[in-house]
C-alpha atoms as a PDB file:
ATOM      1  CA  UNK A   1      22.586 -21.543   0.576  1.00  0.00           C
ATOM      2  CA  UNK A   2      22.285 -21.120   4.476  1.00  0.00           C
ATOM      3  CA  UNK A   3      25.569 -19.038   4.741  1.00  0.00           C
ATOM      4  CA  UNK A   4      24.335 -16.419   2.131  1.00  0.00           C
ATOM      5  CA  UNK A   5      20.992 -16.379   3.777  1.00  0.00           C
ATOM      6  CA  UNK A   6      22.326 -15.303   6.645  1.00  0.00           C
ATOM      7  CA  UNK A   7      24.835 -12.852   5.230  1.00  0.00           C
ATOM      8  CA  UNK A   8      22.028 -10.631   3.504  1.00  0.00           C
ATOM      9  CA  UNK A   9      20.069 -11.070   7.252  1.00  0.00           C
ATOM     10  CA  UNK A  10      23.297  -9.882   9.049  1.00  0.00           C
ATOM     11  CA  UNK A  11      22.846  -6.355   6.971  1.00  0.00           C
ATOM     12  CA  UNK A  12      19.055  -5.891   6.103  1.00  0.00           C
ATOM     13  CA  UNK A  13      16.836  -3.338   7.881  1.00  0.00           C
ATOM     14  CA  UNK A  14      19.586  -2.698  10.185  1.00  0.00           C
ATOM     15  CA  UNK A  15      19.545   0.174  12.791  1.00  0.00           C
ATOM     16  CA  UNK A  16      22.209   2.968  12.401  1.00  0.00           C
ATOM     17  CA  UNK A  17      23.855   2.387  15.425  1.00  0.00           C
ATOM     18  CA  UNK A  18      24.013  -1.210  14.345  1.00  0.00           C
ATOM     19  CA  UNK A  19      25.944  -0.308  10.438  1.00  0.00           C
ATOM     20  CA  UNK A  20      29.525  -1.262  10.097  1.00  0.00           C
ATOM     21  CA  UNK A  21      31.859   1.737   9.835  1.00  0.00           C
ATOM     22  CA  UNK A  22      31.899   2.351   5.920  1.00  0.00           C
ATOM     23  CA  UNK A  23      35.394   3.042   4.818  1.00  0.00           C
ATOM     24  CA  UNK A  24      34.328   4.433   1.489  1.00  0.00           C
ATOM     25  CA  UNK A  25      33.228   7.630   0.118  1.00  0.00           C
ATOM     26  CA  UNK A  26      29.781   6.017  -0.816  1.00  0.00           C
ATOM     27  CA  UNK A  27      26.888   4.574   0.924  1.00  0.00           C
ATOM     28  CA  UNK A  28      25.106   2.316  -1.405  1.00  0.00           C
ATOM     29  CA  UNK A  29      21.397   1.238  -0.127  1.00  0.00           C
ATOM     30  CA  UNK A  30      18.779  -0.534  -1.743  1.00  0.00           C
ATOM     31  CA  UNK A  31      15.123   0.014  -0.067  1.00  0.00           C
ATOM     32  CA  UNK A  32      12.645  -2.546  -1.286  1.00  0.00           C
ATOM     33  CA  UNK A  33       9.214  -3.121   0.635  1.00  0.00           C
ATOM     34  CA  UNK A  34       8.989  -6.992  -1.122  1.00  0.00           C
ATOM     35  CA  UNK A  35      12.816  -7.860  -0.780  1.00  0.00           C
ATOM     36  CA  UNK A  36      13.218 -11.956   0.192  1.00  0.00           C
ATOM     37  CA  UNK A  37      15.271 -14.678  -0.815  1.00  0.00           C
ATOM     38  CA  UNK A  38      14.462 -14.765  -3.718  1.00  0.00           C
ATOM     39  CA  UNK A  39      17.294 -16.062  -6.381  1.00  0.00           C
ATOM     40  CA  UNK A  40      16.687 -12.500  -8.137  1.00  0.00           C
ATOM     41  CA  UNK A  41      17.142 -10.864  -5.326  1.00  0.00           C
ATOM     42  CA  UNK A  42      19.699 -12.305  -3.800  1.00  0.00           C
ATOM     43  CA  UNK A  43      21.731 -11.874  -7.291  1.00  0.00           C
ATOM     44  CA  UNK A  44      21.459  -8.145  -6.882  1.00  0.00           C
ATOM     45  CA  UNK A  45      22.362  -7.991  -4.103  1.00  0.00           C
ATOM     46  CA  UNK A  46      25.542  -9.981  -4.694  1.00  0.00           C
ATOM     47  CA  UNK A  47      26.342  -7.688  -7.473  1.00  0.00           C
ATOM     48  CA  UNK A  48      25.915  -4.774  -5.317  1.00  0.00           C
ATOM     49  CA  UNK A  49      28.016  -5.666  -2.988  1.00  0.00           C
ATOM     50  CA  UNK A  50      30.470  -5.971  -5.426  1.00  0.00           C
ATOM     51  CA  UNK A  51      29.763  -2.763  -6.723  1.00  0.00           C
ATOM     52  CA  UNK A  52      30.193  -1.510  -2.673  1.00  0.00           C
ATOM     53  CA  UNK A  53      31.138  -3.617   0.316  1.00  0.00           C
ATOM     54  CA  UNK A  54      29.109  -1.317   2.687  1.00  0.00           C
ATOM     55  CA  UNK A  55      25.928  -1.614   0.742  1.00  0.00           C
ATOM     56  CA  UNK A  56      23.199  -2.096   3.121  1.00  0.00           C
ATOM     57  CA  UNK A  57      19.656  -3.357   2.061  1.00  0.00           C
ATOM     58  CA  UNK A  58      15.915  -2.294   3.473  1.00  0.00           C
ATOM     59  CA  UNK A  59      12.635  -3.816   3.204  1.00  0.00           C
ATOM     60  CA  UNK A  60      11.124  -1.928   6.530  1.00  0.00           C
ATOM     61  CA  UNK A  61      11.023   2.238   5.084  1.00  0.00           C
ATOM     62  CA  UNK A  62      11.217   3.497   8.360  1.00  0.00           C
ATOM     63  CA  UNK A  63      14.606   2.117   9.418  1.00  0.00           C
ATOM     64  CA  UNK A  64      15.700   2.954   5.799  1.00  0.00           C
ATOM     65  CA  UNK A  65      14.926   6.701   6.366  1.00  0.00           C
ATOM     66  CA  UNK A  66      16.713   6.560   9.516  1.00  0.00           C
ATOM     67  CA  UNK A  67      19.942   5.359   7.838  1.00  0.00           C
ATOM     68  CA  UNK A  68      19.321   8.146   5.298  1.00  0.00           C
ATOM     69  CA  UNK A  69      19.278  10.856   7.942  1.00  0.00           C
ATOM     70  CA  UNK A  70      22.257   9.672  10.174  1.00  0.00           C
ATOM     71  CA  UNK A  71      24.414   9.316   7.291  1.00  0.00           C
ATOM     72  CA  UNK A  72      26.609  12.374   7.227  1.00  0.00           C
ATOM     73  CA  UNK A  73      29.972  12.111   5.829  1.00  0.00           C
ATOM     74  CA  UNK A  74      29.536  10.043   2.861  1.00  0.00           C
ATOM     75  CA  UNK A  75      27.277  10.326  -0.159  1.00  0.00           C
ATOM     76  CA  UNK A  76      24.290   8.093  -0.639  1.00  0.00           C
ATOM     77  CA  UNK A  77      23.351   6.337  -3.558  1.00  0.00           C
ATOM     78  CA  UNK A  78      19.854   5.163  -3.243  1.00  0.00           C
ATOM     79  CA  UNK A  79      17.926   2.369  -5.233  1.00  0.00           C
ATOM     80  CA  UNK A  80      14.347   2.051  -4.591  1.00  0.00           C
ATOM     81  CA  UNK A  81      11.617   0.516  -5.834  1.00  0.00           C
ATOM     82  CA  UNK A  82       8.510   2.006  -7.867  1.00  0.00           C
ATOM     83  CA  UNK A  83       6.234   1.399  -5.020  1.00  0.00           C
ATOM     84  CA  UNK A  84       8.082   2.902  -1.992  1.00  0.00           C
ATOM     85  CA  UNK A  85       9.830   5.818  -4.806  1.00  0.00           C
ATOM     86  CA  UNK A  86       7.168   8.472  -3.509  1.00  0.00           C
ATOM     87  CA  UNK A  87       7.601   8.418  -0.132  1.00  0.00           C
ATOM     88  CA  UNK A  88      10.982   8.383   0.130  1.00  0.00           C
ATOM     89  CA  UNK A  89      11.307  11.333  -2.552  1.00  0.00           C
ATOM     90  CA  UNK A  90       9.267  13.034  -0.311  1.00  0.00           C
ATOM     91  CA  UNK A  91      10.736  12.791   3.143  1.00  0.00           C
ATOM     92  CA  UNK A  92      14.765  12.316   1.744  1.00  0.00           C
ATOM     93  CA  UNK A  93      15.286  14.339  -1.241  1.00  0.00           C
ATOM     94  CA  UNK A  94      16.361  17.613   0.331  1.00  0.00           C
ATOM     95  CA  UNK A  95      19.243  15.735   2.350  1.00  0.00           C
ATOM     96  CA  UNK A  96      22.606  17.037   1.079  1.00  0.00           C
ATOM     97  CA  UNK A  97      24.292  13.816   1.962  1.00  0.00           C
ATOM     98  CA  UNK A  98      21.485  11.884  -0.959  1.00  0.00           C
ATOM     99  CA  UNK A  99      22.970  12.492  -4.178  1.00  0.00           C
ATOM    100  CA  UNK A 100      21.799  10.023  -6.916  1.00  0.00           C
ATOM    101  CA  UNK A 101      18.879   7.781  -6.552  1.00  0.00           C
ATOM    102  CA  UNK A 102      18.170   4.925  -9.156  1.00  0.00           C
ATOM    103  CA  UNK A 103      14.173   3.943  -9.082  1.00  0.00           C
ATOM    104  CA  UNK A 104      14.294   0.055 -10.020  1.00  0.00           C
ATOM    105  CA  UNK A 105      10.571  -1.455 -11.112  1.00  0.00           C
ATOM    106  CA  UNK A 106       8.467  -3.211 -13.831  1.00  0.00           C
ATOM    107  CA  UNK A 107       7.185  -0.495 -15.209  1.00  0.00           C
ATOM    108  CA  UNK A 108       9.323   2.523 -15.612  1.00  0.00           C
ATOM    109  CA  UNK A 109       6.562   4.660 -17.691  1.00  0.00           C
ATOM    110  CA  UNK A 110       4.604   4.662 -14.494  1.00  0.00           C
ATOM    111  CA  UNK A 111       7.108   6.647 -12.729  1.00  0.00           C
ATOM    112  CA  UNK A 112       8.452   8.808 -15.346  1.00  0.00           C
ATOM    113  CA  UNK A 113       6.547  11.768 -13.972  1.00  0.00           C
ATOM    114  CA  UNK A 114       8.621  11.750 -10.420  1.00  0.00           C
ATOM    115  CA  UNK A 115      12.465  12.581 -12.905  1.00  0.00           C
ATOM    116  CA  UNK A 116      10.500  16.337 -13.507  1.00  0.00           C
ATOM    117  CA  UNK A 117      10.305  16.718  -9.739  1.00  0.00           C
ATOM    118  CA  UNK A 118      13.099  14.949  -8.158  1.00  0.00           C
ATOM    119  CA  UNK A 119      16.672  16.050  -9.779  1.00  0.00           C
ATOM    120  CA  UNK A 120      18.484  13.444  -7.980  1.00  0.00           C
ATOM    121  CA  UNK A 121      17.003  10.680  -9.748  1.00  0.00           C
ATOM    122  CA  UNK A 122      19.610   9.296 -11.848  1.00  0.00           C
ATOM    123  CA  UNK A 123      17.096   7.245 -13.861  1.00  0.00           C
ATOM    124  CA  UNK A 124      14.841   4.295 -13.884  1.00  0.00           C
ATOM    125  CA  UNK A 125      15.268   0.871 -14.314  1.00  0.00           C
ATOM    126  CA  UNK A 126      13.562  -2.249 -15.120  1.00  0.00           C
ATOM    127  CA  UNK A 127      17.023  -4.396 -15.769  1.00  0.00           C
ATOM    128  CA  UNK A 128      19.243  -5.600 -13.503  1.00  0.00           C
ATOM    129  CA  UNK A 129      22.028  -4.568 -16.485  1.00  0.00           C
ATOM    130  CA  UNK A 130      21.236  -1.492 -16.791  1.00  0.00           C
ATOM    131  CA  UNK A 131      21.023  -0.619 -12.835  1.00  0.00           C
ATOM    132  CA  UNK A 132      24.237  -1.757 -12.515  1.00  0.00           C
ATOM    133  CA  UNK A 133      25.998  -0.249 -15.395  1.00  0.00           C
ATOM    134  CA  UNK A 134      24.441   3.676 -14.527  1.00  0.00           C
ATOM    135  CA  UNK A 135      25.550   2.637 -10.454  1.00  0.00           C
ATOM    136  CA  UNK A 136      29.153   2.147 -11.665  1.00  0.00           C
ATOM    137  CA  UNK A 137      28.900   5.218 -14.245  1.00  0.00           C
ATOM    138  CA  UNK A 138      27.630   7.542 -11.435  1.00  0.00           C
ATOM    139  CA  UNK A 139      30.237   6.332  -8.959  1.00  0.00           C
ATOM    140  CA  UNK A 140      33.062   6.953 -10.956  1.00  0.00           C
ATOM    141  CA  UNK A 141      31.647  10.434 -11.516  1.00  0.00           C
ATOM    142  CA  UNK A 142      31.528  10.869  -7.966  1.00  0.00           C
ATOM    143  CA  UNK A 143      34.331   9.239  -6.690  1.00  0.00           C
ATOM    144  CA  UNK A 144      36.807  11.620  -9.115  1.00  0.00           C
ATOM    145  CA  UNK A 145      35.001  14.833  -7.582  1.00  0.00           C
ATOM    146  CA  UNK A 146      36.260  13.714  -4.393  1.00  0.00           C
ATOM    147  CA  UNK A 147      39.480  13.174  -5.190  1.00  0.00           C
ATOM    148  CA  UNK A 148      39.211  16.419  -6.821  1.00  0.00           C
ATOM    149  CA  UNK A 149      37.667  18.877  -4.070  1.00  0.00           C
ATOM    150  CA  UNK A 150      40.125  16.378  -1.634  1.00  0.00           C
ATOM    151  CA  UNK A 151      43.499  17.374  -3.440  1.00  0.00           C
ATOM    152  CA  UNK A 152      42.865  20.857  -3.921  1.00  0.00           C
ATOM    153  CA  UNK A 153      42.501  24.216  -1.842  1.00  0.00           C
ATOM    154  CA  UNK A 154      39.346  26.132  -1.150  1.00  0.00           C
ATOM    155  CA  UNK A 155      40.724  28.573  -4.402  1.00  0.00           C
ATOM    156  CA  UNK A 156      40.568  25.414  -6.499  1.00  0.00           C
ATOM    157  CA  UNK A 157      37.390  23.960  -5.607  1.00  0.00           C
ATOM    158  CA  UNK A 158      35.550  25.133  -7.998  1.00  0.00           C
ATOM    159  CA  UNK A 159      37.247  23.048 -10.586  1.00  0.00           C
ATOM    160  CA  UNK A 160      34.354  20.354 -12.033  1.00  0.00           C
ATOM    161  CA  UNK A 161      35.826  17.481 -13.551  1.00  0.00           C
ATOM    162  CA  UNK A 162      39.674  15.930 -13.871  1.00  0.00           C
ATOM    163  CA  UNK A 163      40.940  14.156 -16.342  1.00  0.00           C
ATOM    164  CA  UNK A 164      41.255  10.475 -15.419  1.00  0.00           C
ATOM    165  CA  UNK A 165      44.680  10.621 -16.087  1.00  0.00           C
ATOM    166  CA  UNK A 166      45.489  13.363 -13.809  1.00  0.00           C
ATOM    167  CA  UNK A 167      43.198  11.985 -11.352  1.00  0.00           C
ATOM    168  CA  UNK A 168      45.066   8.455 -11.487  1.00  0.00           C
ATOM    169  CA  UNK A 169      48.538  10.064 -10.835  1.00  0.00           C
ATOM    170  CA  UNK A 170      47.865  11.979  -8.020  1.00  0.00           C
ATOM    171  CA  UNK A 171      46.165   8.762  -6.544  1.00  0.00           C
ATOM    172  CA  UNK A 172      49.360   7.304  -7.499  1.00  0.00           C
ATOM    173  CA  UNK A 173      51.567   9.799  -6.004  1.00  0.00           C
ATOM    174  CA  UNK A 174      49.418   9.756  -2.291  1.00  0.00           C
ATOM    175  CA  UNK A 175      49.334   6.019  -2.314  1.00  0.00           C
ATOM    176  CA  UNK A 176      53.702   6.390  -3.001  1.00  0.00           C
ATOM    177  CA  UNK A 177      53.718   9.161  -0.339  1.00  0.00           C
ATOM    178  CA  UNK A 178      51.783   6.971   2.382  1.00  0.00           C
ATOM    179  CA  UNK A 179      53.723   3.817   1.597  1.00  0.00           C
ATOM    180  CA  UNK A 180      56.313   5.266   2.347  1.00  0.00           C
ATOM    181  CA  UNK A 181      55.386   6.315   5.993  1.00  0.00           C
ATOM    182  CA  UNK A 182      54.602   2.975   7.274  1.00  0.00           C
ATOM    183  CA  UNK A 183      56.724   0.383   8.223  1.00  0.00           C
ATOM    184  CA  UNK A 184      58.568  -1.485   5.850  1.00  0.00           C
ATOM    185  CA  UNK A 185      58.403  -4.882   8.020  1.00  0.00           C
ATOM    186  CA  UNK A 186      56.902  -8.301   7.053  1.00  0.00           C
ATOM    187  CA  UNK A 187      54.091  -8.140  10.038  1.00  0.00           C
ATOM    188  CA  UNK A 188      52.973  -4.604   9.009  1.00  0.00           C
ATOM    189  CA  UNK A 189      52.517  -5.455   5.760  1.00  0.00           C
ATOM    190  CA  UNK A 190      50.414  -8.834   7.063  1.00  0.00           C
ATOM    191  CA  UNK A 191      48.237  -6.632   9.282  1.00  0.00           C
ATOM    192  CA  UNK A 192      47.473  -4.108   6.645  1.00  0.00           C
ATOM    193  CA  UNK A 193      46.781  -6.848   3.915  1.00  0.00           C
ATOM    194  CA  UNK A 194      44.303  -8.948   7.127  1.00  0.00           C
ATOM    195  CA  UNK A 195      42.521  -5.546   7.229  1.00  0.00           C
ATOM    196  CA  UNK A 196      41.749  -5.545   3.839  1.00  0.00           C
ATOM    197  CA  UNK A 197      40.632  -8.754   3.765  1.00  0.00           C
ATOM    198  CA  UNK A 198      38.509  -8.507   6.974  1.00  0.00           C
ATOM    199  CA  UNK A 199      36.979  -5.105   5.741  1.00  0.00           C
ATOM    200  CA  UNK A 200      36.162  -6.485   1.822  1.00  0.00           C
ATOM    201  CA  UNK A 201      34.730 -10.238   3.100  1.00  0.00           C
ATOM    202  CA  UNK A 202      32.161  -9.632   1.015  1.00  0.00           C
ATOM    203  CA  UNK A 203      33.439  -8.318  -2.251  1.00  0.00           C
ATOM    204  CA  UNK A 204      35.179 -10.897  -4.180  1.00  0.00           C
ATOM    205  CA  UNK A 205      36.534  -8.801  -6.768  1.00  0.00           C
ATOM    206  CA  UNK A 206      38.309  -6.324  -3.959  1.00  0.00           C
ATOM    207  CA  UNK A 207      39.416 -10.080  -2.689  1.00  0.00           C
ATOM    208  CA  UNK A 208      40.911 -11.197  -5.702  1.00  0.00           C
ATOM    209  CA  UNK A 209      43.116  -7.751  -5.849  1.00  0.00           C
ATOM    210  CA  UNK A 210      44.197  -7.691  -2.324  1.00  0.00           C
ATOM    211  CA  UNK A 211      45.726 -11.420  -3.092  1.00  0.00           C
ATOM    212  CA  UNK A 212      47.419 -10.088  -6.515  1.00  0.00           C
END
């Protein structure tokens, strides 16, 4: 119990300067004025983290808008909770780098009202399930826009969507393409396999593939 207590400490209402360098596409935060060690709590966040390594979670708002303005490379996903949902709509919305946010309370009727105003909000949740599910829905979305605008020139950018079958072999072919410029010896393989592991310490699933 003491060594995941201190794991969520070692990444809540951190500082900017003091975030890990995320190696994804996504930054995946979770603001919550009430957040403690709570077994619900800490189950989220588990699952979150397995959803995205670089997740980081806030209970202080300030330090949470902070994050949200430094941030400029990746997208943010941003839960938040009924009570602090307000406030942070107001001072984060018009960020470019915010693009889905995912209000998770009690009592979702009370902040129905705020999905007219704000068109980032993804939805609202009062299940764990159902937060998670819409997270993973939304990142695939995102994630294969990426890949798209990434692969393409400025003449094809305005393409929308790819199939996930085209989108899976041109992964395919980039990840052939790059294998093939490193080094084909036994300690470059180790050192690219220890930086996996080092980097996704956290995410057990990402683990469990790195050891396949």
């Amino acid at each position: 119990m003491a060594t995941r207590e201190s794991s969520n400490d070692r990444r809540q209402n951190l500082l900017p300067k003091e975030v890990s360098d995320n190696k994804e596409d996504i930054q995946l935060i979770w603001l919550d004025g009430n957040m403690n060690d709570s077994h619900d709590y800490l189950l989220t966040q588990s699952m979150l983290t397995e959803l995205n390594s670089a997740v980081q979670f806030y209970s202080h708002f300030d330090r949470c808008l902070d994050l949200i303005k430094s941030i400029k490379h990746e997208q943010i996903f941003l839960i938040v909770s009924g009570a602090s949902a307000q406030q942070i709509l107001l001072q984060s919305h018009h960020y470019r780098s915010l693009v889905a946010i995912f209000i998770f309370c009690s009592e979702d009727q009370d902040y129905k009202p705020l999905m007219e105003e704000y068109n980032k909000i993804t939805g609202i949740f009062t299940k764990q399930h159902d937060l998670l599910e819409s997270i993973k829905e939304k990142m695939n979305v995102v994630e294969k826009q990426t890949l798209t605008f990434s692969l393409f020139d400025q003449k094809q950018k305005s393409m929308k969507d790819l199939s996930q079958e085209s989108a899976s072999f041109l992964l395919h072919q980039m990840l052939i393409y790059v294998l093939k410029q490193m080094s084909q010896d036994e300690q470059s393989k180790k050192q690219m396999l220890d930086m996996c592991r080092d980097y996704y310490k956290q995410n057990k699933q990402e683990l469990k593939k790195i050891k396949e």
